[in-house]
N, C-alpha and C. Protein backbone atom coordinates (compact mmCIF):
# COMPACT_ATOMS: atom_id res chain seq x y z
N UNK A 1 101.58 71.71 49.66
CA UNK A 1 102.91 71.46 49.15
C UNK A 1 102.99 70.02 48.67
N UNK A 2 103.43 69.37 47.71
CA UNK A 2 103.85 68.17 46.86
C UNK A 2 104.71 67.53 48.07
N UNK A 3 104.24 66.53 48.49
CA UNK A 3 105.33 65.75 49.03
C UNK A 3 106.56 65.19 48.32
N UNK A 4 106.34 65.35 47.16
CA UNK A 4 107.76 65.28 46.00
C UNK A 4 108.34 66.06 46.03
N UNK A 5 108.57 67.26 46.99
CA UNK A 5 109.30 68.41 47.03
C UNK A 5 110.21 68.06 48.65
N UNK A 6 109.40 67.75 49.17
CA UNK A 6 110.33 66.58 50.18
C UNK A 6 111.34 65.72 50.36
N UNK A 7 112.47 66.42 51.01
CA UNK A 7 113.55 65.43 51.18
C UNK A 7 113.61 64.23 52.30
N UNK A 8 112.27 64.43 53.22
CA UNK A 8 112.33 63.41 53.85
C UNK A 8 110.67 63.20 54.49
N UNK A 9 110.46 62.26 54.95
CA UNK A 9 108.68 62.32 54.96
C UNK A 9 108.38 62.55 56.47
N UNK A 10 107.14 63.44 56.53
CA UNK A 10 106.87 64.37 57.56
C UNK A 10 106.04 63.11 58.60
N UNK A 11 105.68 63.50 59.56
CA UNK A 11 105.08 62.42 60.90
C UNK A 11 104.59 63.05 61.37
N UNK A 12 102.77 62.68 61.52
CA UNK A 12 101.65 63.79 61.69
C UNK A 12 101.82 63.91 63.04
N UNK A 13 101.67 64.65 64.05
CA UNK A 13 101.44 64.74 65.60
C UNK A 13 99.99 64.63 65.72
N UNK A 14 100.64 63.22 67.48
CA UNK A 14 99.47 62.67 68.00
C UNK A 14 98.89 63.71 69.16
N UNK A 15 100.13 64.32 69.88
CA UNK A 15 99.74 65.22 71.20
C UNK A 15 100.40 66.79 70.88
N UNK A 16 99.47 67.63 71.15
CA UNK A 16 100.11 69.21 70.69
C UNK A 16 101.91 69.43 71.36
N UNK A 17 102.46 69.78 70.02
CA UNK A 17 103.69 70.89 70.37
C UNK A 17 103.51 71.72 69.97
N UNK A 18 103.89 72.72 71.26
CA UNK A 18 103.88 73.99 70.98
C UNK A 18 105.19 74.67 70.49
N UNK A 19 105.16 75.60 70.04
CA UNK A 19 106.78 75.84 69.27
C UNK A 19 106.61 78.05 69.70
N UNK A 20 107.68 77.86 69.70
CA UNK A 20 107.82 79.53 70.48
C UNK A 20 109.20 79.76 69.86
N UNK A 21 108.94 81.11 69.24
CA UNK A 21 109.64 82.67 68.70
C UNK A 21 110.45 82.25 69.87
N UNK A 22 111.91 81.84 69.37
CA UNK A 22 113.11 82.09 70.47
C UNK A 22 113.51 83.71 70.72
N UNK A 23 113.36 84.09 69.90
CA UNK A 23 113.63 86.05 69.89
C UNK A 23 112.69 86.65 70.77
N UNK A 24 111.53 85.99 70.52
CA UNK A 24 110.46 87.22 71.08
C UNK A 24 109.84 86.70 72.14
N UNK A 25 110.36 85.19 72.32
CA UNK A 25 109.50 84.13 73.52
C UNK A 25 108.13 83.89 73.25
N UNK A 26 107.46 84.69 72.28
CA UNK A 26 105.84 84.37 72.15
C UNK A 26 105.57 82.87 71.62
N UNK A 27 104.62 82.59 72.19
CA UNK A 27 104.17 81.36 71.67
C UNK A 27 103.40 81.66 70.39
N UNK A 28 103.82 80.93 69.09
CA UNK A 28 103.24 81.11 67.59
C UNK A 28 102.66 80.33 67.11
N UNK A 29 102.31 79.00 68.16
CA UNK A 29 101.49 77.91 67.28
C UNK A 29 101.88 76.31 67.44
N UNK A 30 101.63 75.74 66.81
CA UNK A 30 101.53 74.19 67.10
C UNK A 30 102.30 73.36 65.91
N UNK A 31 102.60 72.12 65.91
CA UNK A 31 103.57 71.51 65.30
C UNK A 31 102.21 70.79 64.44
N UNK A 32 101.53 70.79 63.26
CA UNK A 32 101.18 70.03 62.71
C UNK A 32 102.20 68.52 61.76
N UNK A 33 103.22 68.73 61.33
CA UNK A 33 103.59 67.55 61.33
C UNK A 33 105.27 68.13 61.24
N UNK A 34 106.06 66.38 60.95
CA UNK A 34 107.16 66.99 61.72
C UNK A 34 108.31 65.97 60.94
N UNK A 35 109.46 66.11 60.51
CA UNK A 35 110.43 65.65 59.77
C UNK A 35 111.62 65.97 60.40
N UNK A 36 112.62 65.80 59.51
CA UNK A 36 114.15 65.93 59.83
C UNK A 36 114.54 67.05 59.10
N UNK A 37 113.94 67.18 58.07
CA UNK A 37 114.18 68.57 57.39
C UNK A 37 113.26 69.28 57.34
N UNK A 38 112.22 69.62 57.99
CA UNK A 38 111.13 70.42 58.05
C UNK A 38 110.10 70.47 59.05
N UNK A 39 108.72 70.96 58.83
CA UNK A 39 107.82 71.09 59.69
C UNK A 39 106.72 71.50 58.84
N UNK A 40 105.50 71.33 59.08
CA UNK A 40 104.33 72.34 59.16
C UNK A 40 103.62 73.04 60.30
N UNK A 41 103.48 73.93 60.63
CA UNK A 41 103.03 75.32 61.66
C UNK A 41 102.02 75.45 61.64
N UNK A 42 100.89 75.22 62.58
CA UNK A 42 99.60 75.80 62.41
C UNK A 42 99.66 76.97 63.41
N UNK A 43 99.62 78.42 62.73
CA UNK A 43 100.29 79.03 63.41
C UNK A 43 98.98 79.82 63.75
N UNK A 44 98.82 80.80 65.15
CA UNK A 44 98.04 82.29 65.40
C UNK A 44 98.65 83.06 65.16
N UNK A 45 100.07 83.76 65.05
CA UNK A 45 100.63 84.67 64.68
C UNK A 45 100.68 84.27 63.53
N UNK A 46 101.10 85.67 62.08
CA UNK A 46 101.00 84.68 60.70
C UNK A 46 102.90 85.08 60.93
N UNK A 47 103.49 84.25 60.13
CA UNK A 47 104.94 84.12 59.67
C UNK A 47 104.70 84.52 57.90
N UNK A 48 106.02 85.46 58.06
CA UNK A 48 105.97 85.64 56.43
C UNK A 48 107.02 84.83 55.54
N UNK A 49 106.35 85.21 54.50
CA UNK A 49 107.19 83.79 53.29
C UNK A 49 108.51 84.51 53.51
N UNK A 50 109.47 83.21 52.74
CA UNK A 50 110.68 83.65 52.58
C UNK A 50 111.50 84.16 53.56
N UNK A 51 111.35 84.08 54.69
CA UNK A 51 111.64 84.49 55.72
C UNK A 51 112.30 83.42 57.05
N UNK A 52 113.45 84.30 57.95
CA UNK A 52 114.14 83.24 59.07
C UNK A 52 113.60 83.55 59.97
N UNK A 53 113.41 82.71 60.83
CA UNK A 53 113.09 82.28 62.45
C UNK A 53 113.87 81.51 62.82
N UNK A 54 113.96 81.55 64.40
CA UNK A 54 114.80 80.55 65.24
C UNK A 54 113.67 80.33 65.97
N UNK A 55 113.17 79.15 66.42
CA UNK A 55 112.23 78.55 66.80
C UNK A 55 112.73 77.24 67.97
N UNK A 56 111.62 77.14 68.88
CA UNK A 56 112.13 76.02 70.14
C UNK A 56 110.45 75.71 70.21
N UNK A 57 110.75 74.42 70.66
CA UNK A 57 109.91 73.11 70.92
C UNK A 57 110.18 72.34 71.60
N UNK A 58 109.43 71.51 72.41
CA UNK A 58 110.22 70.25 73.47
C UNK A 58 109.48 68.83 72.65
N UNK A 59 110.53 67.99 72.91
CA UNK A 59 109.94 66.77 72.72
C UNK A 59 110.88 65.64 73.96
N UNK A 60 110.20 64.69 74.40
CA UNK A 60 110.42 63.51 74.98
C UNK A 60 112.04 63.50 74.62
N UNK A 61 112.88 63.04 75.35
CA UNK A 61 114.09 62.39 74.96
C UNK A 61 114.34 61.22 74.75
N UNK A 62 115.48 60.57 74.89
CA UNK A 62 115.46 59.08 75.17
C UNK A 62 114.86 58.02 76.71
N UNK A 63 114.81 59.24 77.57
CA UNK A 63 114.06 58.82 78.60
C UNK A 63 113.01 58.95 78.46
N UNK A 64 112.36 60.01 78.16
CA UNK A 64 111.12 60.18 78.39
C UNK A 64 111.01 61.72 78.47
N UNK A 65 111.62 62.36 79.46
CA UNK A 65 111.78 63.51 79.56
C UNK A 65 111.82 64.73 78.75
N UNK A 66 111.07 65.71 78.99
CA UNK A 66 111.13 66.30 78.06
C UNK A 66 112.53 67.31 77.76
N UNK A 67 112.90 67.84 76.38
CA UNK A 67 114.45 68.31 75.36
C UNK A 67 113.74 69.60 74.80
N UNK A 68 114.44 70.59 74.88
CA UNK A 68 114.06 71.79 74.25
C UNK A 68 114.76 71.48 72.73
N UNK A 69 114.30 71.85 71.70
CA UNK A 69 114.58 71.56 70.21
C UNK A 69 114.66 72.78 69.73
N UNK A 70 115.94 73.73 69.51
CA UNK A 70 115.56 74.67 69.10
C UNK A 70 116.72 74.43 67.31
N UNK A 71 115.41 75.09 66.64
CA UNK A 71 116.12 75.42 65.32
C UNK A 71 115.78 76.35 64.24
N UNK A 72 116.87 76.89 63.22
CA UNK A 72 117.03 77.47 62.46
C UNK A 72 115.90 77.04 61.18
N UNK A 73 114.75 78.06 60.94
CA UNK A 73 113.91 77.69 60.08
C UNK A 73 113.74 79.03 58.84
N UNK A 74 113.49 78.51 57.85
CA UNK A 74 113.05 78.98 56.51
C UNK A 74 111.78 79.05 56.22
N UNK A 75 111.04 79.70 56.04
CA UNK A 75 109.55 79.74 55.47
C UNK A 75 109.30 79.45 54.15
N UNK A 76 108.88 78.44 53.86
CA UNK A 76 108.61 78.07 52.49
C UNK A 76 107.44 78.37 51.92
N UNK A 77 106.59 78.07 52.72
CA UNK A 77 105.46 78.60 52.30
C UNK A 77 104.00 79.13 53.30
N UNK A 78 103.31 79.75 52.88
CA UNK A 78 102.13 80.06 54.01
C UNK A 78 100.99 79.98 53.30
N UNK A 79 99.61 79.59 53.76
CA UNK A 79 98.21 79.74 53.58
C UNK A 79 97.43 79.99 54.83
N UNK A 80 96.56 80.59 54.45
CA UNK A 80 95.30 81.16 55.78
C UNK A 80 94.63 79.41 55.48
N UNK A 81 94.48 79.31 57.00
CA UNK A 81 93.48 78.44 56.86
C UNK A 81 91.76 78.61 57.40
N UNK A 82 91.41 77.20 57.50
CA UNK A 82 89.91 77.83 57.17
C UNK A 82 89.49 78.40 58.27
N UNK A 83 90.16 78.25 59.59
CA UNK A 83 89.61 78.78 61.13
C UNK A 83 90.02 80.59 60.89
N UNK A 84 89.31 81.15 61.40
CA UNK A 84 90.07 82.27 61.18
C UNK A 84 90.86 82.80 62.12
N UNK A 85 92.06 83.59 61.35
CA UNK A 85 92.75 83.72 62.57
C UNK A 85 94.09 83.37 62.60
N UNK A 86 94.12 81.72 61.99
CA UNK A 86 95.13 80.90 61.66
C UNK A 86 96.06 81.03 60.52
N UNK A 87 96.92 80.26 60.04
CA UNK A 87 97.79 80.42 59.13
C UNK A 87 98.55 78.55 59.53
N UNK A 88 98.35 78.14 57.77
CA UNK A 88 99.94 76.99 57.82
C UNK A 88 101.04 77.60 57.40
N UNK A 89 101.89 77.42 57.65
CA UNK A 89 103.48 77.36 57.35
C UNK A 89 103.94 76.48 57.22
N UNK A 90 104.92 76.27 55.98
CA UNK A 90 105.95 75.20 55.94
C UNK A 90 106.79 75.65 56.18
N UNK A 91 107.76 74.83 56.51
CA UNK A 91 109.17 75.68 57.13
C UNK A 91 110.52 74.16 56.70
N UNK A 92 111.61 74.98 56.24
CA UNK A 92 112.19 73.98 56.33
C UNK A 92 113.33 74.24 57.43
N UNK A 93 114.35 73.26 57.99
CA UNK A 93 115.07 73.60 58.82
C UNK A 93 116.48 73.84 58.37
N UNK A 94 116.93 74.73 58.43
CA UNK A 94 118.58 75.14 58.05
C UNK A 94 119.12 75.21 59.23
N UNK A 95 118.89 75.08 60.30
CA UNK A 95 120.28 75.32 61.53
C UNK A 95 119.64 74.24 62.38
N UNK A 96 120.23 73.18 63.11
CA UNK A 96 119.84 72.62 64.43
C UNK A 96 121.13 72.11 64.74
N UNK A 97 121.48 72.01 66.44
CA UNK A 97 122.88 71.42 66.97
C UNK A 97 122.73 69.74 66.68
N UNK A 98 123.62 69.02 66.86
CA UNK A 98 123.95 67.84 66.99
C UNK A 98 123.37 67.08 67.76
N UNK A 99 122.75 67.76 69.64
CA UNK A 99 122.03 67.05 70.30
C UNK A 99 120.68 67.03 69.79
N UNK A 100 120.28 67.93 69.32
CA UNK A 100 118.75 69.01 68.98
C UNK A 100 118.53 67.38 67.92
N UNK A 101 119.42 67.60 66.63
CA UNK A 101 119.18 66.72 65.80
C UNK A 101 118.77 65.28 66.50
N UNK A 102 119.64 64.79 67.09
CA UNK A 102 119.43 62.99 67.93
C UNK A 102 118.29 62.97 68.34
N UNK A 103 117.85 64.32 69.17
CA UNK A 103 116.96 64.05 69.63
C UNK A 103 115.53 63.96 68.61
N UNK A 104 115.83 64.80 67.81
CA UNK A 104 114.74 64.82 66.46
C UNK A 104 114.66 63.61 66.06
N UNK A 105 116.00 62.74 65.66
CA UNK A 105 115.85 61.45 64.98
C UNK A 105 114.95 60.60 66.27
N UNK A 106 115.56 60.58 67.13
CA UNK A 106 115.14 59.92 68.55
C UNK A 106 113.37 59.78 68.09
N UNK A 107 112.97 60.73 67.89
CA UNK A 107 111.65 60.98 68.11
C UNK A 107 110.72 60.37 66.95
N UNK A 108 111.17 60.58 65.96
CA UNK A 108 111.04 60.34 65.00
C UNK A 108 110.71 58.89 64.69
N UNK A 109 111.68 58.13 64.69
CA UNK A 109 112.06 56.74 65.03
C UNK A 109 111.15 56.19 65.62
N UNK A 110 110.73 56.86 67.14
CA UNK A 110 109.43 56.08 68.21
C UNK A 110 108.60 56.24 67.48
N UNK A 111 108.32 57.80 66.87
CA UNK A 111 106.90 57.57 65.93
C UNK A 111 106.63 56.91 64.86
N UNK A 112 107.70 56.68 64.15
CA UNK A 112 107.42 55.48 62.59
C UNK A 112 107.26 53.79 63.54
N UNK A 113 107.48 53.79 64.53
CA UNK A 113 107.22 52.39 65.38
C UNK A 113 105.68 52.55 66.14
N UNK A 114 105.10 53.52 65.84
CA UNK A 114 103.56 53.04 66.69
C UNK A 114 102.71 53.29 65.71
C-alpha cells in the first residue's frame, strides 16, 4: 500500500501484539505496524477484503499496565505472504471509544520517543 494513501504514519512493532476476533475470541494474528487510523495484520486466519471486524488488542497504558484496545476495522486490503499459511491485511479503523483512542495516542507517542 502507498504510504500516500495514509492519513497518518504507521509505527513498526518492537514486541508481538496479538489481536483477537472479538466475535469469535480466536486469536488471528499479530500487529505488524500500527497508527491512529489503521493497522497492518500479519494474520494465520486469512480476513477478506472489503470486509468488518471488531477486533481487541492490549497495549501498556499510561502506567504501564496492560488496556484491552478494542476496535471497529475495515479491510482494505490483503496479500498472501511469503510464509505459507499467512496473509497481510490492512485495515483501517472506523469505530474505537474515547478511552481505547488515548490509549492508542498514549502509545503511540512513547513509540515516536524511542
Amino acid at each position: 500500500m502507498n504510504d500516500e494513501r495514509r492519513s497518518a504514519p504507521r509505527k513498526p512493532i518492537s514486541a508481538p501484539i496479538e489481536v483477537v476476533d472479538s466475535m469469535s475470541g480466536e486469536n488471528i494474528g499479530r500487529v505488524g505496524n500500527l497508527s491512529r487510523t489503521g493497522m497492518m495484520l500479519i494474520c494465520h486466519r486469512p480476513l477478506r477484503d472489503d470486509a468488518l471486524y471488531q477486533l481487541k488488542f492490549r497495549l501498556p497504558d499510561r502506567r504501564g499496565a496492560p488496556t484491552d484496545i478494542e476496535t471497529g476495522v475495515h479491510t482494505m486490503w490483503t496479500e498472501l505472504a511469503a510464509t505459507n499459511g499467512y496473509q497481510w491485511s490492512g485495515l483501517r479503523i472506523i469505530s474505537i471509544s474515547g478511552s481505547a483512542a488515548a490509549s492508542l495516542d498514549h502509545w503511540l507517542e512513547q513509540s515516536a520517543a524511542r
